[in-house]
Protein backbone atom coordinates (compact mmCIF):
# COMPACT_ATOMS: atom_id res chain seq x y z
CA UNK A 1 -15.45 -0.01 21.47
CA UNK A 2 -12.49 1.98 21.76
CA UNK A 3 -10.61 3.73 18.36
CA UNK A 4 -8.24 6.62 17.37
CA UNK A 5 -9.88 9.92 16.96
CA UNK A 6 -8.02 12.84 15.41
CA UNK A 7 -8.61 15.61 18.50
CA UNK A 8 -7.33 18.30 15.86
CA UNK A 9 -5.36 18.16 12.61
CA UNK A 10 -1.91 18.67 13.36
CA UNK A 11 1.02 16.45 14.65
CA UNK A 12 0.70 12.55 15.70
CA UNK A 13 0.04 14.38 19.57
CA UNK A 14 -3.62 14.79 18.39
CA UNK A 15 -4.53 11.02 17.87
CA UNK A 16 -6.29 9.63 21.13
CA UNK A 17 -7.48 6.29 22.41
CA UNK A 18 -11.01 7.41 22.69
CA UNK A 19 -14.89 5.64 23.27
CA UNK A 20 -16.40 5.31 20.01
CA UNK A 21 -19.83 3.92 19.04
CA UNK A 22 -19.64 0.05 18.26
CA UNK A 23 -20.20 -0.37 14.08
CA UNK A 24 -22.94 -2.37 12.36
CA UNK A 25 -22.61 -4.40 9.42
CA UNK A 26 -25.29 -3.08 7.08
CA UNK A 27 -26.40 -4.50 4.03
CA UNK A 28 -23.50 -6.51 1.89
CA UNK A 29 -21.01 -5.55 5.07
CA UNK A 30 -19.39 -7.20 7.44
CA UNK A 31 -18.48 -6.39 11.10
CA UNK A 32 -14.52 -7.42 11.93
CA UNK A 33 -13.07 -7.94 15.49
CA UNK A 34 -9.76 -6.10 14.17
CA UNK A 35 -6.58 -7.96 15.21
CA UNK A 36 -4.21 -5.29 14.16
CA UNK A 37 -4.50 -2.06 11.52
CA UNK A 38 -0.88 -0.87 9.74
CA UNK A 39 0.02 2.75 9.08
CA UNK A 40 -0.35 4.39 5.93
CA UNK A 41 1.44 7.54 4.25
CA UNK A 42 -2.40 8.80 3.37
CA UNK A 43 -3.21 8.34 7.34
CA UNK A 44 -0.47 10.91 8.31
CA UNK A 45 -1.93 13.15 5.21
CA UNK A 46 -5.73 12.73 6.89
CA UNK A 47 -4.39 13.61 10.55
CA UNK A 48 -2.67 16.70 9.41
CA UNK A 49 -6.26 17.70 7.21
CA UNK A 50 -5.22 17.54 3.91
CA UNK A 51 -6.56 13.74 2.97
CA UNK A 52 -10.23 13.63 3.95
CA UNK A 53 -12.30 9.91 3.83
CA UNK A 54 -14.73 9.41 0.73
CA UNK A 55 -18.07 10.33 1.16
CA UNK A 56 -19.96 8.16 3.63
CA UNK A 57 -16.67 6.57 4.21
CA UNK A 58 -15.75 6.26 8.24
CA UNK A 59 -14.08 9.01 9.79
CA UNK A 60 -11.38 6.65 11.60
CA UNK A 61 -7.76 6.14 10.50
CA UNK A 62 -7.10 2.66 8.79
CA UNK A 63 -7.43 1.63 5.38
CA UNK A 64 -6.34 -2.31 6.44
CA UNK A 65 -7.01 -4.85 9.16
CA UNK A 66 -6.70 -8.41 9.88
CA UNK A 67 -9.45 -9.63 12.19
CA UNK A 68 -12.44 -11.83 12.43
CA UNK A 69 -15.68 -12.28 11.61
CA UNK A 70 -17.93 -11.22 13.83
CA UNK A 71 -21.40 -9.76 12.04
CA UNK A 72 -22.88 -10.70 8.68
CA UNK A 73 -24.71 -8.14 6.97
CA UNK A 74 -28.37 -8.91 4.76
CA UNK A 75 -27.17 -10.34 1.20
CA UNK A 76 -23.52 -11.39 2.43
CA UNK A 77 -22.48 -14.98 1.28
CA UNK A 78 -19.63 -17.15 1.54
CA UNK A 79 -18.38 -16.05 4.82
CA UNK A 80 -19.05 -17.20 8.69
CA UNK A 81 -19.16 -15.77 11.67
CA UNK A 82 -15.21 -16.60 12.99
CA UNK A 83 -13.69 -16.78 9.67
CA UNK A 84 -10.09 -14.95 9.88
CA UNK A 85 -9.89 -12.53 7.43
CA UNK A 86 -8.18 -9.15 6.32
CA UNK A 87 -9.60 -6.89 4.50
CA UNK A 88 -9.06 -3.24 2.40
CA UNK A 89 -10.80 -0.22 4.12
CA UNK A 90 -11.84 3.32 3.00
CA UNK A 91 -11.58 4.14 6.80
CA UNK A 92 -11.98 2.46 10.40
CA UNK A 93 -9.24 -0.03 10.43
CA UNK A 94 -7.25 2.09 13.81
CA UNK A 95 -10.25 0.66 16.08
CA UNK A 96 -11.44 -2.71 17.96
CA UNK A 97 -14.17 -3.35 15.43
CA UNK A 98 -14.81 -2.26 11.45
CA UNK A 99 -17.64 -2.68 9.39
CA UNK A 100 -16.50 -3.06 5.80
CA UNK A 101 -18.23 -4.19 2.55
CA UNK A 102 -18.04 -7.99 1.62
CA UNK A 103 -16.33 -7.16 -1.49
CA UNK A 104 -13.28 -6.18 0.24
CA UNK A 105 -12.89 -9.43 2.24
CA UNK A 106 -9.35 -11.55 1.59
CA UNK A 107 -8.91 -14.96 3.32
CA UNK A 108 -5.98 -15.10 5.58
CA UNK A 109 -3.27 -16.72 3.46
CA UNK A 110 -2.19 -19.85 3.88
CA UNK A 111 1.26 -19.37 5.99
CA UNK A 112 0.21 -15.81 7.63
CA UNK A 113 0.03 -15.29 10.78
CA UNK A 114 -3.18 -13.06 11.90
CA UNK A 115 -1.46 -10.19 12.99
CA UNK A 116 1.00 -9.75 10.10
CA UNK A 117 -1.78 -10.09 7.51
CA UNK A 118 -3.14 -6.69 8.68
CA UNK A 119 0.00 -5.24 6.61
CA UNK A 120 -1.53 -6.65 3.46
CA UNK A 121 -4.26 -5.80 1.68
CA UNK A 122 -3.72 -1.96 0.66
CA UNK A 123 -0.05 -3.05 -0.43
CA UNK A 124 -1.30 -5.81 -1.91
CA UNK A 125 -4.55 -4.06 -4.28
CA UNK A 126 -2.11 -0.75 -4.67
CA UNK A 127 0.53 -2.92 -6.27
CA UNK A 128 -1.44 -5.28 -8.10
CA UNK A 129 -3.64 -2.94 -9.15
CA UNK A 130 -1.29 -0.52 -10.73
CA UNK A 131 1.51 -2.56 -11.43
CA UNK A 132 -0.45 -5.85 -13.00
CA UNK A 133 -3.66 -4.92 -13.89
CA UNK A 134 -2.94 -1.34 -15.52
CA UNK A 135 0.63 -1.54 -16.11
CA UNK A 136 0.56 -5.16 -17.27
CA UNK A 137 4.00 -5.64 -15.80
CA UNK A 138 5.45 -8.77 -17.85
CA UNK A 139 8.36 -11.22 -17.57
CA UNK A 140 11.39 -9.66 -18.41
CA UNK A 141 10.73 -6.09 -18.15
CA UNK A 142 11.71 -3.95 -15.86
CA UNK A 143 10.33 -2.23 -12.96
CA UNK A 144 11.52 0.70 -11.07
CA UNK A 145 10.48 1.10 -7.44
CA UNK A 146 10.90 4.19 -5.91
CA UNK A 147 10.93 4.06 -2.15
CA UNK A 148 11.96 0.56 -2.43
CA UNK A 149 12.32 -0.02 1.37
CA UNK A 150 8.57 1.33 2.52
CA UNK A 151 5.64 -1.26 2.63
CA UNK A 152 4.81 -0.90 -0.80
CA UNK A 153 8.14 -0.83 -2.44
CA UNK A 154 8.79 -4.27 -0.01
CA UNK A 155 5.60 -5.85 -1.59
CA UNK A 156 6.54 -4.85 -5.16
CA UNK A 157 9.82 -6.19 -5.29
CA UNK A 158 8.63 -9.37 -4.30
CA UNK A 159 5.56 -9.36 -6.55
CA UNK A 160 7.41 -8.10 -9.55
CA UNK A 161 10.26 -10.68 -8.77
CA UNK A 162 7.40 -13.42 -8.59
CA UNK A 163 6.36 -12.55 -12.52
CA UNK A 164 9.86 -12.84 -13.66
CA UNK A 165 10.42 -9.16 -13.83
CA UNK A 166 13.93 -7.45 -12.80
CA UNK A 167 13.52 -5.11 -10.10
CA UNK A 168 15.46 -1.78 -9.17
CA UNK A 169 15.01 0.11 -6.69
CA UNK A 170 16.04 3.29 -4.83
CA UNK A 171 16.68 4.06 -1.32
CA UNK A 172 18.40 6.78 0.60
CA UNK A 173 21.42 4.40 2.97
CA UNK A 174 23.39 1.37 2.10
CA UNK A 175 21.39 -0.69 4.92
CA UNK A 176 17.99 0.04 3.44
CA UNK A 177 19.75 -1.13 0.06
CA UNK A 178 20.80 -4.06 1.47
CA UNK A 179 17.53 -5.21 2.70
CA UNK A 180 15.72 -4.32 -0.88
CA UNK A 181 18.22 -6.67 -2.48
CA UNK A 182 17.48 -9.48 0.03
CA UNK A 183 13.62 -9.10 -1.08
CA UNK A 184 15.14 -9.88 -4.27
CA UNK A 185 15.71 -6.03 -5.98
CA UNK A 186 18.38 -6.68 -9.02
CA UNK A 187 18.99 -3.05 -8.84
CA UNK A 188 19.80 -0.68 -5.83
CA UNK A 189 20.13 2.73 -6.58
CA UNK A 190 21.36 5.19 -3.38
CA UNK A 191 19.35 8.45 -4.68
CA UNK A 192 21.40 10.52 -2.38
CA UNK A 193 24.58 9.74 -4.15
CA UNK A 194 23.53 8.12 -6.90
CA UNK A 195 21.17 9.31 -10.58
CA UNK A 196 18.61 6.73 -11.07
CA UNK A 197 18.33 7.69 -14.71
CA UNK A 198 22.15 7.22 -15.61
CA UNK A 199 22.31 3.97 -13.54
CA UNK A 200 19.48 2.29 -15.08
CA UNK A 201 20.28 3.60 -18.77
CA UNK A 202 23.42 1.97 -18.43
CA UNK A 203 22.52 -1.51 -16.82
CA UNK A 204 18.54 -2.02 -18.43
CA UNK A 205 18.49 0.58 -20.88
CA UNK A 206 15.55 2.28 -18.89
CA UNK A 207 12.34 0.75 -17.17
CA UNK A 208 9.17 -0.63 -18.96
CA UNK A 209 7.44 0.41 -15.52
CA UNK A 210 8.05 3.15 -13.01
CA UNK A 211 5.99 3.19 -9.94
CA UNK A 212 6.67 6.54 -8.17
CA UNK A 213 5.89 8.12 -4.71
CA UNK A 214 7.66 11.20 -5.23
CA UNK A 215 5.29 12.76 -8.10
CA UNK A 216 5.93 16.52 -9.26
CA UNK A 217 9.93 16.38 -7.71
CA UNK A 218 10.85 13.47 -10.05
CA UNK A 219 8.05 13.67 -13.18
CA UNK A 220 10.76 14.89 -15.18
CA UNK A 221 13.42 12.42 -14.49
CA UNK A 222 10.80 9.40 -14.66
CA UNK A 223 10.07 10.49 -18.08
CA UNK A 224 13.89 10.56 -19.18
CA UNK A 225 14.07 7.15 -17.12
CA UNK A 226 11.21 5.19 -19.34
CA UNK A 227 11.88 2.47 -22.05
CA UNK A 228 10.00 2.52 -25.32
CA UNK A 229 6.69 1.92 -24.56
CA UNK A 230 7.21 2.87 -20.93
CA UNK A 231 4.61 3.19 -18.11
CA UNK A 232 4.37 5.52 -15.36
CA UNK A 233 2.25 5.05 -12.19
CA UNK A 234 2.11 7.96 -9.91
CA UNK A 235 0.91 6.56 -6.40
CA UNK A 236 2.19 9.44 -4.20
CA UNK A 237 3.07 12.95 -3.99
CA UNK A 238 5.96 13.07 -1.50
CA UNK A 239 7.57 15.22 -3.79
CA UNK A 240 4.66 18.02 -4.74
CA UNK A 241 1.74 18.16 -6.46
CA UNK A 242 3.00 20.63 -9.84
CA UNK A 243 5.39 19.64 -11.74
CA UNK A 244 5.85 20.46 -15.46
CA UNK A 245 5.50 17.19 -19.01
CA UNK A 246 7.15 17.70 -21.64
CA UNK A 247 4.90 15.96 -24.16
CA UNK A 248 6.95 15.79 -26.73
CA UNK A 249 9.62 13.73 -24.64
CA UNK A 250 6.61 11.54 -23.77
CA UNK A 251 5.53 11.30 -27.13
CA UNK A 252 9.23 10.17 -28.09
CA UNK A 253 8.73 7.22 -25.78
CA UNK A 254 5.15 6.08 -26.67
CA UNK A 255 5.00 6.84 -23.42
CA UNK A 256 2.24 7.24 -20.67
CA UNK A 257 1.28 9.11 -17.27
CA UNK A 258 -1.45 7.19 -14.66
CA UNK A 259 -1.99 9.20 -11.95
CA UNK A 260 -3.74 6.33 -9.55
CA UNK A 261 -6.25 6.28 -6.55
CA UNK A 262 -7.41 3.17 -4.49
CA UNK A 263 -9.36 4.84 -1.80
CA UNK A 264 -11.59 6.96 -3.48
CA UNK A 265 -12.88 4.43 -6.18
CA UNK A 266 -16.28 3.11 -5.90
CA UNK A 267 -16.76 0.02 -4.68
CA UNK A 268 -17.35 -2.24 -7.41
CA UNK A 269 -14.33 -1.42 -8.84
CA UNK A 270 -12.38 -2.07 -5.31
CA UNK A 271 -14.14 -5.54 -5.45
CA UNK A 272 -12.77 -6.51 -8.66
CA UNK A 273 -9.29 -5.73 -7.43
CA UNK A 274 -9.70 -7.96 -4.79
CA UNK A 275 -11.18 -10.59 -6.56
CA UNK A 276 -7.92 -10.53 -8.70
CA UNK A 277 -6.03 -10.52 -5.80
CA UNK A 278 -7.57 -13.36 -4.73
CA UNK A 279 -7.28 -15.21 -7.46
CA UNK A 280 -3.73 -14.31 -8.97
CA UNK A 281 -2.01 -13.24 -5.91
CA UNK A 282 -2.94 -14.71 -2.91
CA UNK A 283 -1.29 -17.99 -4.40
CA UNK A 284 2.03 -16.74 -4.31
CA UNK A 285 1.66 -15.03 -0.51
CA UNK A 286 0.58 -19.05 0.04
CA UNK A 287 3.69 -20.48 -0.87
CA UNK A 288 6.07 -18.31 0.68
CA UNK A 289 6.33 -16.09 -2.64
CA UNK A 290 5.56 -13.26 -2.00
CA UNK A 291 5.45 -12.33 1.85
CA UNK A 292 4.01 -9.66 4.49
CA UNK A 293 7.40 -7.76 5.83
CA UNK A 294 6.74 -5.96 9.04
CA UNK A 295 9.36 -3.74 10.33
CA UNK A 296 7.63 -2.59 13.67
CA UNK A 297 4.22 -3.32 15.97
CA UNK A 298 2.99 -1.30 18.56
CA UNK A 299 -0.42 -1.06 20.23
CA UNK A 300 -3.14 0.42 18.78
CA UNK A 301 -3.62 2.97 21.61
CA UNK A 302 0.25 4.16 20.94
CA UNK A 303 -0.48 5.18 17.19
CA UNK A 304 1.13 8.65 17.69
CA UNK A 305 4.43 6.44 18.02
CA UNK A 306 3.63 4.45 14.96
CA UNK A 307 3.08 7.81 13.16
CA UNK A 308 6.35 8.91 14.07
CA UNK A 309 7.58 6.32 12.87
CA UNK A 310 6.64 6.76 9.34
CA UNK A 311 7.42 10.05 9.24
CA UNK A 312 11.06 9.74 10.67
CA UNK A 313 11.40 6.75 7.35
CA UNK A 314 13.59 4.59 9.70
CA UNK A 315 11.20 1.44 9.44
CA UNK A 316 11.66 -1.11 6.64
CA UNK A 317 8.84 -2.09 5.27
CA UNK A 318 4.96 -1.91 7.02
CA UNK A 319 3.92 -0.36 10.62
CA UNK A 320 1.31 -2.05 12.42
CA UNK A 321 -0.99 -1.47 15.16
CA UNK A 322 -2.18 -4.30 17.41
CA UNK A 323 -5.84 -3.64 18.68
CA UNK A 324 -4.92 -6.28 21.59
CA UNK A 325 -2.25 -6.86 23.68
């Protein structure tokens, strides 16, 4: 089969189209014929060397696909051979084929087109994950999305919008804005021109969840930004990797600090998260709730493009990568 290899780290001019050795489901895995892969902020941090797979994990870019079934592993049940599927990856999802553990399996929904269901499973389990199942987001509260207009600030708006939540978000132009309130955001909040932390102080009183890319460059501000009770999720580190709590401000809040990780956890636990998907959220992708939004596709073989892409933050919501023409 053919799959992006990482030639060097360094810029997206190192990924290449390149022969690779077909995969083989082993035991409790299946083998995918990938329909398209999406790009991910932690595949641009693995191509430049500083985001290495999990042990054992493959050493390909991807941690999504859409695809079908196309080998069953010894002690697999409940899938056949042609079943469509998508399906969360530690690594392997930029080729034409992907073994990946059973466990990690999602139907396509109802609704979904193949293709554009390869832009949801790590938004999906990253979200649900850390916004429902830790953060026990509720009806009513508030959530505050930073990067509002990137694949997983698109898929939390709708989710949290879909629980009865009201959503703010923030954004850096008017047009990206615009397209976060048409998701359904309640809130948009320009952060170029614009203090998060005044603007929701004054209209919510402050936000019962934060989910943050940004880490140490807004810790700070997310702590001055949290209800009573408040919750912060730390799924990125745009912003740096130091920054300074003051615990007593936390304290003040009944506050608390989750610094979260999907990749890295061990499989069990990623099995459990998409069993919940399944159960609680692939409802609401079936009737239209909650939807895959995908902002560009290019071919596979092009992924230095995609990468640009991302990196350049003109794209609103996901980046995907068809295997086929």
């Amino acid at each position: 089969m053919y799959a992006i290899t990482i030639r060097e780290p360094g810029d997206p001019d190192v990924l290449e189209w390149t022969e690779v050795a077909d995969p083989i489901a082993g035991e409790g895995e299946v083998v995918i014929d990938v329909a398209a892969s999406a790009v991910n902020r932690a595949d641009l941090l693995q191509r430049q060397g500083l985001y290495p797979p999990p042990p054992g994990a493959s050493e390909i870019l991807g941690l999504e696909c859409s695809g079908t079934v196309a080998e069953i592993g010894e002690g697999v049940e409940g899938w056949q051979i042609g079943d469509e599927v998508c399906a969360l990856l530690a690594g392997g999802g930029y080729g034409e084929k992907v073994a990946v553990p059973a466990g990690q399996l999602l139907p396509l929904p109802a609704e979904v087109e193949l293709l554009a269901a390869a832009g949801l499973p790590e938004v999906a389990c990253t979200v649900w994950a850390n916004v429902v199942m830790h953060a026990r987001l509720s009806e009513d509260e508030v959530l505050l999305v930073h990067g509002g207009a990137g694949g997983i600030g698109t898929h939390a708006i709708q989710v949290a919008k879909a629980l009865g939540a009201t959503v703010a978000v923030t954004a850096g132009s008017e047009e990206r804005l615009e397209s976060c309130r048409q998701l359904g955001a309640d809130i948009a909040i320009n952060y170029k021109e614009q203090d998060f932390v005044e603007v929701l102080r004054a209209e919510t009183g402050g936000a019962n969840v934060v989910l943050d890319n940004m880490g140490a460059k807004y810790l700070d501000r997310n702590i001055d930004v949290l209800a009573m009770d408040g919750r912060l999720v730390v799924i990125g580190m745009m912003g740096g990797v130091k920054g300074e709590l003051n615990i007593g401000k936390l304290m003040g809040k009944r506050g608390s600090v989750y610094g979260a990780g999907l990749r890295s956890r061990p499989l069990e636990q990623k099995a459990a998260i998409v069993a919940d998907v399944r159960e609680r959220l692939w409802p609401l992708v079936g009737q239209g709730s909650v939807k895959p939004i995908v902002g560009q596709v290019v071919p596979m073989a092009e992924a230095s493009s995609a990468h640009r892409a991302l990196e350049e933050g003109t794209v609103f919501g996901k980046v995907l990568l068809a295997a086929k023409s």
